[in-house]
C-alpha atoms as a PDB file:
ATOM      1  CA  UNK A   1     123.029  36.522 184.061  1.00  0.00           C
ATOM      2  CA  UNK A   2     121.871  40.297 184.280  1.00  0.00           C
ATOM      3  CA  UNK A   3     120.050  41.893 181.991  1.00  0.00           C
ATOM      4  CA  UNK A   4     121.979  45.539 180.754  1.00  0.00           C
ATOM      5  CA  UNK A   5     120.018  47.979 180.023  1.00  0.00           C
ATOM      6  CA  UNK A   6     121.042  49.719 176.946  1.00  0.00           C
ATOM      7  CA  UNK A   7     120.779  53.493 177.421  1.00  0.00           C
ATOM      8  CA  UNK A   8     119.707  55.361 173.919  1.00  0.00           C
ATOM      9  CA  UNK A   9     121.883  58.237 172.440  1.00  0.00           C
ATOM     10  CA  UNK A  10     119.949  61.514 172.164  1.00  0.00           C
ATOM     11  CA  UNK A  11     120.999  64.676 170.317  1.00  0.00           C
ATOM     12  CA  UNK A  12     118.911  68.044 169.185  1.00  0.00           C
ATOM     13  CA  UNK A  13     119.512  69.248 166.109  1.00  0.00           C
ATOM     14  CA  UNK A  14     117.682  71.837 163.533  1.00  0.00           C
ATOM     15  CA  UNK A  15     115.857  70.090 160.167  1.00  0.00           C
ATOM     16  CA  UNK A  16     117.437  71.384 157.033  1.00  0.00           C
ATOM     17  CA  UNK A  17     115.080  69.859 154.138  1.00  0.00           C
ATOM     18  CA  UNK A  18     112.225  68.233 154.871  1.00  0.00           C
ATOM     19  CA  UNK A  19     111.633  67.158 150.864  1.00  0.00           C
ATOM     20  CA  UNK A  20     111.375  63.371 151.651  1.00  0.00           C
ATOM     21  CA  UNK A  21     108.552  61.563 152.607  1.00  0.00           C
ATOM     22  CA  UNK A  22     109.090  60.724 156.396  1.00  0.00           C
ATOM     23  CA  UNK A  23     112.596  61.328 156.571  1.00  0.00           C
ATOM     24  CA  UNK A  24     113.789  64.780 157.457  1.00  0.00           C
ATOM     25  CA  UNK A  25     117.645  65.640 157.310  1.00  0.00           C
ATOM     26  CA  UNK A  26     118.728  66.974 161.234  1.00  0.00           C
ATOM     27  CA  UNK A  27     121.598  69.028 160.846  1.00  0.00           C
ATOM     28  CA  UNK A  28     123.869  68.683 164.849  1.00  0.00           C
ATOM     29  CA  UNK A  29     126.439  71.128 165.722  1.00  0.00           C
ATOM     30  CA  UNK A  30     128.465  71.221 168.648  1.00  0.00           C
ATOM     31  CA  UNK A  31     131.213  72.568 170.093  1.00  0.00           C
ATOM     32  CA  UNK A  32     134.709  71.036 170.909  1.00  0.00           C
ATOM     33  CA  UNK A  33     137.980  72.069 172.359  1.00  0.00           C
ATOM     34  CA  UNK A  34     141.079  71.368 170.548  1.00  0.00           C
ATOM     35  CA  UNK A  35     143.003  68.706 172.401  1.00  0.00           C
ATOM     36  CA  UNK A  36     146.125  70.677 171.478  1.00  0.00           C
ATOM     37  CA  UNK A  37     145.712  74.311 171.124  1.00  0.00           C
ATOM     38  CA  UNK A  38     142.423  74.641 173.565  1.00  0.00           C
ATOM     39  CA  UNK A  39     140.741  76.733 171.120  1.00  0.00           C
ATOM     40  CA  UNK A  40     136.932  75.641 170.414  1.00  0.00           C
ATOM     41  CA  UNK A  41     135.549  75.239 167.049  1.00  0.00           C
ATOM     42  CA  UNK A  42     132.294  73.565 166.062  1.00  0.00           C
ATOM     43  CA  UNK A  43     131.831  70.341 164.123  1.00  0.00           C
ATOM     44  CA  UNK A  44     128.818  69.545 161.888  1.00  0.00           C
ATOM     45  CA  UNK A  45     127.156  66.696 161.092  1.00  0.00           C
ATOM     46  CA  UNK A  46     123.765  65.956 159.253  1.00  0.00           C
ATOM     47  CA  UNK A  47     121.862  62.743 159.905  1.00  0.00           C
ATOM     48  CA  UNK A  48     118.908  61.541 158.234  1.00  0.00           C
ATOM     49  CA  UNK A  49     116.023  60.647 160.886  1.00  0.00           C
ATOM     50  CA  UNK A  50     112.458  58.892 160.702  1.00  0.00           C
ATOM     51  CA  UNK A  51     109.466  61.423 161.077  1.00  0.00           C
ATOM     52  CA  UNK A  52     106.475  59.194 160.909  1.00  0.00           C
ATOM     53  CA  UNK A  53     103.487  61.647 160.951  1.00  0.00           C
ATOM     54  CA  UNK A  54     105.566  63.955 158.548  1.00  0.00           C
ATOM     55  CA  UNK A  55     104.810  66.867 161.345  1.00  0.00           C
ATOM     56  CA  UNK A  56     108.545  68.501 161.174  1.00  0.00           C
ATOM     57  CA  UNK A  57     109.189  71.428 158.979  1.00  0.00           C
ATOM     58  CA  UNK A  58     112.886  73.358 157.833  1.00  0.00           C
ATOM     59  CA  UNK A  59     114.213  75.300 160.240  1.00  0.00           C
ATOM     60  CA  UNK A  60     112.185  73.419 163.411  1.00  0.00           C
ATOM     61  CA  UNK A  61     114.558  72.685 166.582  1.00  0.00           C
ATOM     62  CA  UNK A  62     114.101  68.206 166.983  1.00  0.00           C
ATOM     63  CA  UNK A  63     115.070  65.735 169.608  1.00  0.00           C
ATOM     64  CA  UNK A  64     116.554  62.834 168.074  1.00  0.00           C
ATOM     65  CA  UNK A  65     117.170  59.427 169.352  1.00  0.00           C
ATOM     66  CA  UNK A  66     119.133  56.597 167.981  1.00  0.00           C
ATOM     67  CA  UNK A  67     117.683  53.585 166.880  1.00  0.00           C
ATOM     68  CA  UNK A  68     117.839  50.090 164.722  1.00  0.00           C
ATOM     69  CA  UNK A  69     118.535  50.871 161.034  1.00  0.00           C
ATOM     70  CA  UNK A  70     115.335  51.821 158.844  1.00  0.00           C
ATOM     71  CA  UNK A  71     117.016  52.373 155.867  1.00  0.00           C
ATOM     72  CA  UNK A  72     120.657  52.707 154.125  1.00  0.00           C
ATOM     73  CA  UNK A  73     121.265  56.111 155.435  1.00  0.00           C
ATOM     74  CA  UNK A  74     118.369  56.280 158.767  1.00  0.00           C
ATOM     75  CA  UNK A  75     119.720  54.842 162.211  1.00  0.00           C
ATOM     76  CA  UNK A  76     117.882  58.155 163.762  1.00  0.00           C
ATOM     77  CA  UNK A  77     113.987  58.690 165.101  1.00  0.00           C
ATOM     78  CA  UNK A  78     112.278  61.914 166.336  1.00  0.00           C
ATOM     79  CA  UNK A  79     110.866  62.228 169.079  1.00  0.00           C
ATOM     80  CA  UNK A  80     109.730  65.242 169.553  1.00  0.00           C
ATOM     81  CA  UNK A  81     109.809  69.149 168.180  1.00  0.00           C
ATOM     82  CA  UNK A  82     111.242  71.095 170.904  1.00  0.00           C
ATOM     83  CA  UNK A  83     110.862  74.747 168.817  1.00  0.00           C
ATOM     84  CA  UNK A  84     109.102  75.555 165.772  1.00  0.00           C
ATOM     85  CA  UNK A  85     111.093  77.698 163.118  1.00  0.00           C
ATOM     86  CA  UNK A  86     109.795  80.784 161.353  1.00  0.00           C
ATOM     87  CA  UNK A  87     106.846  80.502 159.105  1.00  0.00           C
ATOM     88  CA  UNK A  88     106.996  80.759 155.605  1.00  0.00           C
END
């Protein structure tokens, strides 16, 4: 028997509240054609992921990375801040 090796799903996104204590809320938009009519639109979709250290702030660019559940609503982790947003 081999062993698989299970690859992780990772996704950037831009934090929308960071109000909660280790959880920030990762807004992801992307862009799809319509299978139909060709035309592209974008989809939204706001996770909730796990910020440990609490170093994430609103409007910073993330790397997120799917994981085991933490919590009702947290299945994502971040690993890292790829862009800092504008100072308040």
């Amino acid at each position: 028997m081999e062993a698989r090796k299970k690859t992780k799903v990772e996704k950037t996104g831009e934090v929308v509240s960071s109000k909660n204590e280790k959880s920030r809320v990762v807004l992801i938009k992307r862009r799809v054609q319509h299978p139909v009519y060709k035309k592209y639109f974008n989809k939204i979709k706001k996770v909730m992921a796990h910020d440990e250290k609490n170093l994430s702030k609103e409007g910073d660019i993330v790397r997120i990375v799917q994981c085991r559940p933490l919590s009702k609503r947290k299945r994502w982790k971040i690993v890292e801040i790829s862009e800092r947003g504008a100072e308040r």
